[in-house]
Protein backbone atom coordinates (compact mmCIF):
# COMPACT_ATOMS: atom_id res chain seq x y z
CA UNK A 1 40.20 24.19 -9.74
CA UNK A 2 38.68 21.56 -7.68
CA UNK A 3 36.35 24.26 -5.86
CA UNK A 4 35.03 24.69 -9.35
CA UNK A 5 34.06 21.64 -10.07
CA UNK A 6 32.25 21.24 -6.49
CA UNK A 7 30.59 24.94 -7.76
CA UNK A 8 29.66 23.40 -10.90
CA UNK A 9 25.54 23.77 -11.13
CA UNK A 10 23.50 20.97 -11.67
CA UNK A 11 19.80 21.82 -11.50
CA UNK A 12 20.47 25.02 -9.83
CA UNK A 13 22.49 23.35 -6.94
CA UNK A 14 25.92 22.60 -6.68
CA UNK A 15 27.65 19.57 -7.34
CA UNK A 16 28.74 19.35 -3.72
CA UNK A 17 25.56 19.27 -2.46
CA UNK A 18 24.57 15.83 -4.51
CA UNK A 19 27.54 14.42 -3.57
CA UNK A 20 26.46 14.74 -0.07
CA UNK A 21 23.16 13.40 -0.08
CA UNK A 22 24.42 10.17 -2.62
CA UNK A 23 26.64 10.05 0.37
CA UNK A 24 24.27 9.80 2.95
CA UNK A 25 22.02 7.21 1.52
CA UNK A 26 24.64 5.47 0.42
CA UNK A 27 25.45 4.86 4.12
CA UNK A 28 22.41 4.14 5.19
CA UNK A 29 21.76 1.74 2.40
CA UNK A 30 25.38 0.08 3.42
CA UNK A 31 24.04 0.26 7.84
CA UNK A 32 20.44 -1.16 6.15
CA UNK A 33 22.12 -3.85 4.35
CA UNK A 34 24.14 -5.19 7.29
CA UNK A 35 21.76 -4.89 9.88
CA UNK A 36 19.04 -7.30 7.47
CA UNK A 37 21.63 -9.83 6.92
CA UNK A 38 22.15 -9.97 10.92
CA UNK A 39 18.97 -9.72 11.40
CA UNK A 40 18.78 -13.11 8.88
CA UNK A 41 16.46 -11.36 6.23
CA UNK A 42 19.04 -12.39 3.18
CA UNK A 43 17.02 -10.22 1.01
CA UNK A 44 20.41 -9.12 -0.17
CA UNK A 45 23.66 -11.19 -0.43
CA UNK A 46 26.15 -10.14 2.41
CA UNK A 47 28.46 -9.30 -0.14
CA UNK A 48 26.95 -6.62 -1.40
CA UNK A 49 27.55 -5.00 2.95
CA UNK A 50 31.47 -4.37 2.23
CA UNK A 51 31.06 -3.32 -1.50
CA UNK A 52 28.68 -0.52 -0.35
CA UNK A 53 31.26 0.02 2.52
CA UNK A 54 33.95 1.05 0.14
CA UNK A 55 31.19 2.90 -2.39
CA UNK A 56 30.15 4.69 0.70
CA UNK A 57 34.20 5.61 2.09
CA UNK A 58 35.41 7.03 -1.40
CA UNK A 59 32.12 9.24 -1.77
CA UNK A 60 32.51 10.42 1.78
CA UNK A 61 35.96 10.60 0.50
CA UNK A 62 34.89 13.19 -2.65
CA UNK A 63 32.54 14.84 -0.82
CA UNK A 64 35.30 16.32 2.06
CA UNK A 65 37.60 16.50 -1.58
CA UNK A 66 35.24 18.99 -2.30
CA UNK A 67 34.57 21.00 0.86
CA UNK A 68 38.17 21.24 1.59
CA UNK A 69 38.64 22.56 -1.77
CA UNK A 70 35.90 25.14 -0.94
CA UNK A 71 37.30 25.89 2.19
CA UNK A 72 41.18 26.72 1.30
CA UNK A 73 40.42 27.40 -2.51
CA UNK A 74 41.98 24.91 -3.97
């Protein structure tokens, strides 16, 4: 069932595959927004760094969801 959903098309590709990249730039976004506010460019409050973090963690956390289901067809 949860393969499924990771098949499910959008735009000709699956769902998995957006999850991935929203991952990835979501952790670079999270690495960019930490290393500005050490670097003292407060372009963006600092607590925006561990609200990313967590943003970033659960759709890492969706994205292996789905590849596991994929994997053991689940």
């Amino acid at each position: 069932m949860i393969a499924r959903i990771a098949y499910t098309l959008i735009l000709g590709k699956p769902l998995i595959f957006y999850i991935g990249i929203i991952t990835f730039f979501s952790f670079c976004f999270t690495a960019l927004f930490g290393y500005l506010n050490f670097k003292g460019k407060r372009i963006i409050p600092f607590q925006w760094h561990p609200r990313m973090a967590i943003i970033s963690i659960l759709l890492a956390l969706i994205h292996g969801l789905f590849g596991l289901a994929i994997y053991l067809n689940f």
